[in-house]
N, C-alpha and C. Protein backbone atom coordinates (compact mmCIF):
# COMPACT_ATOMS: atom_id res chain seq x y z
N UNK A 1 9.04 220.47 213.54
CA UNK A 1 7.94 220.62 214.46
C UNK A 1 8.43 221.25 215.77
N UNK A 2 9.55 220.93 216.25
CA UNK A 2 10.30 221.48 217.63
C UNK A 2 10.28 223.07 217.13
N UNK A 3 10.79 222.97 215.98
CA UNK A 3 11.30 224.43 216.69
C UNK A 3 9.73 225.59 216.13
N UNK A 4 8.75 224.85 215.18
CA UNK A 4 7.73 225.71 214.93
C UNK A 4 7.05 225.62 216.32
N UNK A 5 6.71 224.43 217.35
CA UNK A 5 6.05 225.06 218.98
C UNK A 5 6.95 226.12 219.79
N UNK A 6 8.08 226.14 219.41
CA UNK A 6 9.10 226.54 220.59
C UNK A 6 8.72 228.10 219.48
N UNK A 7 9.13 228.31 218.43
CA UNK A 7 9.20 229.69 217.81
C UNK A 7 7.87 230.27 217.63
N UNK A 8 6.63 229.83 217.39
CA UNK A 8 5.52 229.93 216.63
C UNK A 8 4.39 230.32 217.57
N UNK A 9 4.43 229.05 219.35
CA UNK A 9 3.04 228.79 219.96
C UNK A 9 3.80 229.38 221.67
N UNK A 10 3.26 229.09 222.38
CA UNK A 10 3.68 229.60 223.77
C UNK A 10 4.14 228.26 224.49
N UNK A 11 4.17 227.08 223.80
CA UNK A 11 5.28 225.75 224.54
C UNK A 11 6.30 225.88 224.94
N UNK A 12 6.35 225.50 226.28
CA UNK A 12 7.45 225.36 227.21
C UNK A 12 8.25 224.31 227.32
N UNK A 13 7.00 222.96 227.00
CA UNK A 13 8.14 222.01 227.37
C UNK A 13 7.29 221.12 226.37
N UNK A 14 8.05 219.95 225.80
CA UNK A 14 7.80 218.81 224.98
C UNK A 14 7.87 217.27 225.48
N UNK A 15 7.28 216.68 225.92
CA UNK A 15 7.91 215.47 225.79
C UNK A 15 7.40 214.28 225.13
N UNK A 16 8.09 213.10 225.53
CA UNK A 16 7.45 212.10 224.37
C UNK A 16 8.07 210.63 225.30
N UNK A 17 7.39 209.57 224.77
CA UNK A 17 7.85 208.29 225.68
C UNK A 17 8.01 207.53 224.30
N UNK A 18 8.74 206.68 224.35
CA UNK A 18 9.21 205.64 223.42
C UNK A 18 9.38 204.37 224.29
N UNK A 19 8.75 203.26 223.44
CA UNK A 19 9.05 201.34 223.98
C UNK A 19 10.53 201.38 223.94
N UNK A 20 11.10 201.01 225.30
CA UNK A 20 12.55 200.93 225.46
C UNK A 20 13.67 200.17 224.38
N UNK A 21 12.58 199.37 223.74
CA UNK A 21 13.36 198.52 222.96
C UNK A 21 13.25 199.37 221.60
N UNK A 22 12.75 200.10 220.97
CA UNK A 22 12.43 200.82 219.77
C UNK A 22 13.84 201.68 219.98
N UNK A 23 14.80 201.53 219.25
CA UNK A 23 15.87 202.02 219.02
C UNK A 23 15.57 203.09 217.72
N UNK A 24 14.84 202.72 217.18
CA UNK A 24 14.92 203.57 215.97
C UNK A 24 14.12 205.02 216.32
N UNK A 25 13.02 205.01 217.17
CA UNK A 25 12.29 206.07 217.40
C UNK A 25 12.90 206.46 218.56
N UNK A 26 13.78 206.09 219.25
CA UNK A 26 14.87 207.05 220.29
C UNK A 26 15.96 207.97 219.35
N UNK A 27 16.35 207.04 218.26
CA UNK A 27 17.25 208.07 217.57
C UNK A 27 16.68 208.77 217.23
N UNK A 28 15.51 208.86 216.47
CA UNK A 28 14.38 210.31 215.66
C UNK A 28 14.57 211.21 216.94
N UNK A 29 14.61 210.83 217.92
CA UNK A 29 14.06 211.82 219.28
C UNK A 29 15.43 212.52 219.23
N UNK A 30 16.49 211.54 219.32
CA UNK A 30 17.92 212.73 220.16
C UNK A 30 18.25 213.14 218.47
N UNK A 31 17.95 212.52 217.31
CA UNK A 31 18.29 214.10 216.35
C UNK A 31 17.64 215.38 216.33
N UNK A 32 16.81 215.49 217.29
CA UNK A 32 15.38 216.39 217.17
C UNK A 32 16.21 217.24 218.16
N UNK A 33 16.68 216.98 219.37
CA UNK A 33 17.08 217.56 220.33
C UNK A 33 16.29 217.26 221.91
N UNK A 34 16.05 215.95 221.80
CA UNK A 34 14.95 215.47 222.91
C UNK A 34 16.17 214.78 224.28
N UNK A 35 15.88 214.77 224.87
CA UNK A 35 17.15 214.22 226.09
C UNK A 35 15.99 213.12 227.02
N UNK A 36 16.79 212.34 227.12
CA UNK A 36 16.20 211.21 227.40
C UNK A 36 16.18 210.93 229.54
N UNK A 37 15.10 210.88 229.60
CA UNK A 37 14.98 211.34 231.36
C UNK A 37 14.86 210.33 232.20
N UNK A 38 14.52 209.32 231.86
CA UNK A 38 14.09 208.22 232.61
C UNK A 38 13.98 206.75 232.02
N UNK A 39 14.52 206.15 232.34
CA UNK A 39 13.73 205.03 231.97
C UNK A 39 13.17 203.75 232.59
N UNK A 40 12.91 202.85 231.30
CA UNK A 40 11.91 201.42 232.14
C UNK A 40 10.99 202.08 232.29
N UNK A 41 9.81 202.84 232.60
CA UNK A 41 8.83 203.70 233.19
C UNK A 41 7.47 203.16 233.01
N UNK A 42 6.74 202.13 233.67
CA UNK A 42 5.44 201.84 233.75
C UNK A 42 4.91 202.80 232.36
N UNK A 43 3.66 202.18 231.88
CA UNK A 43 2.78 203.36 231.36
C UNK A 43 1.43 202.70 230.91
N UNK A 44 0.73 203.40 230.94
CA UNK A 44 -0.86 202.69 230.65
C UNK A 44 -0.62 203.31 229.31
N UNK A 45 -0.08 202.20 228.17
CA UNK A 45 -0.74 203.31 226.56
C UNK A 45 -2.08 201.68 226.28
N UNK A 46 -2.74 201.00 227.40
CA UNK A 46 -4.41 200.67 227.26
C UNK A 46 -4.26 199.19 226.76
N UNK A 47 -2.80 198.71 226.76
CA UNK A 47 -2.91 197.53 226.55
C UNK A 47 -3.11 196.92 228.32
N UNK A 48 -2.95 195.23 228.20
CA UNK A 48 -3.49 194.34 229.32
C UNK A 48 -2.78 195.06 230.42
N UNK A 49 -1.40 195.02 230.37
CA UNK A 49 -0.09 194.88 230.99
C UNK A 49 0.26 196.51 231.03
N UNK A 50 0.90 196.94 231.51
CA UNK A 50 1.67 198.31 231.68
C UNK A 50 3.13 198.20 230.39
N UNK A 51 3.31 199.31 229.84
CA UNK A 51 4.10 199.18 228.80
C UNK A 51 5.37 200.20 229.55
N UNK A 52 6.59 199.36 229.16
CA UNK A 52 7.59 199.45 229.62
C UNK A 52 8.16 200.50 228.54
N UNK A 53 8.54 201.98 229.17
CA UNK A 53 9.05 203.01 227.52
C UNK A 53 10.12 203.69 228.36
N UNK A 54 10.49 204.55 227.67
CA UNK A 54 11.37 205.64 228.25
C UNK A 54 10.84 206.96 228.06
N UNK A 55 11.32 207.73 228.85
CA UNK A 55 10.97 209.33 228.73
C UNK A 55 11.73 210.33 228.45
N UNK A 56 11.29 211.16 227.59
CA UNK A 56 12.27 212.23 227.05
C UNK A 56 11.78 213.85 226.83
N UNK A 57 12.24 214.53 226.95
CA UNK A 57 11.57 216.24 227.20
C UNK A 57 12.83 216.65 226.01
N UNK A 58 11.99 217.94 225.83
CA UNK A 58 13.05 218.67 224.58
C UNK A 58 12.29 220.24 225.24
């Protein structure tokens, strides 16, 4: 999928947030080529509470 937006569409940039604790969907990310930017990071994904993820751009 990375490289059909990057070769295919006019995308510049990608990113994606993952629950800090989800180890398994951080690795999917850095085999992809995603670099990881931030973390702990507030986020409204609409539950009660603010969800605690990390951030990553490719």
């Amino acid at each position: 999928m990375v490289g059909y937006l990057y070769g295919q569409t006019d995308t510049q940039i990608i990113t994606a947030s993952t629950m800090e604790e989800n180890v398994a969907s951080a690795r999917v990310l850095e085999k992809n080529g995603f670099i990881r930017t931030a973390l702990a990071v507030d986020e409204d994904w609409g539950y009660d509470q603010p969800t605690i993820a990390d951030k990553w751009f490719c």
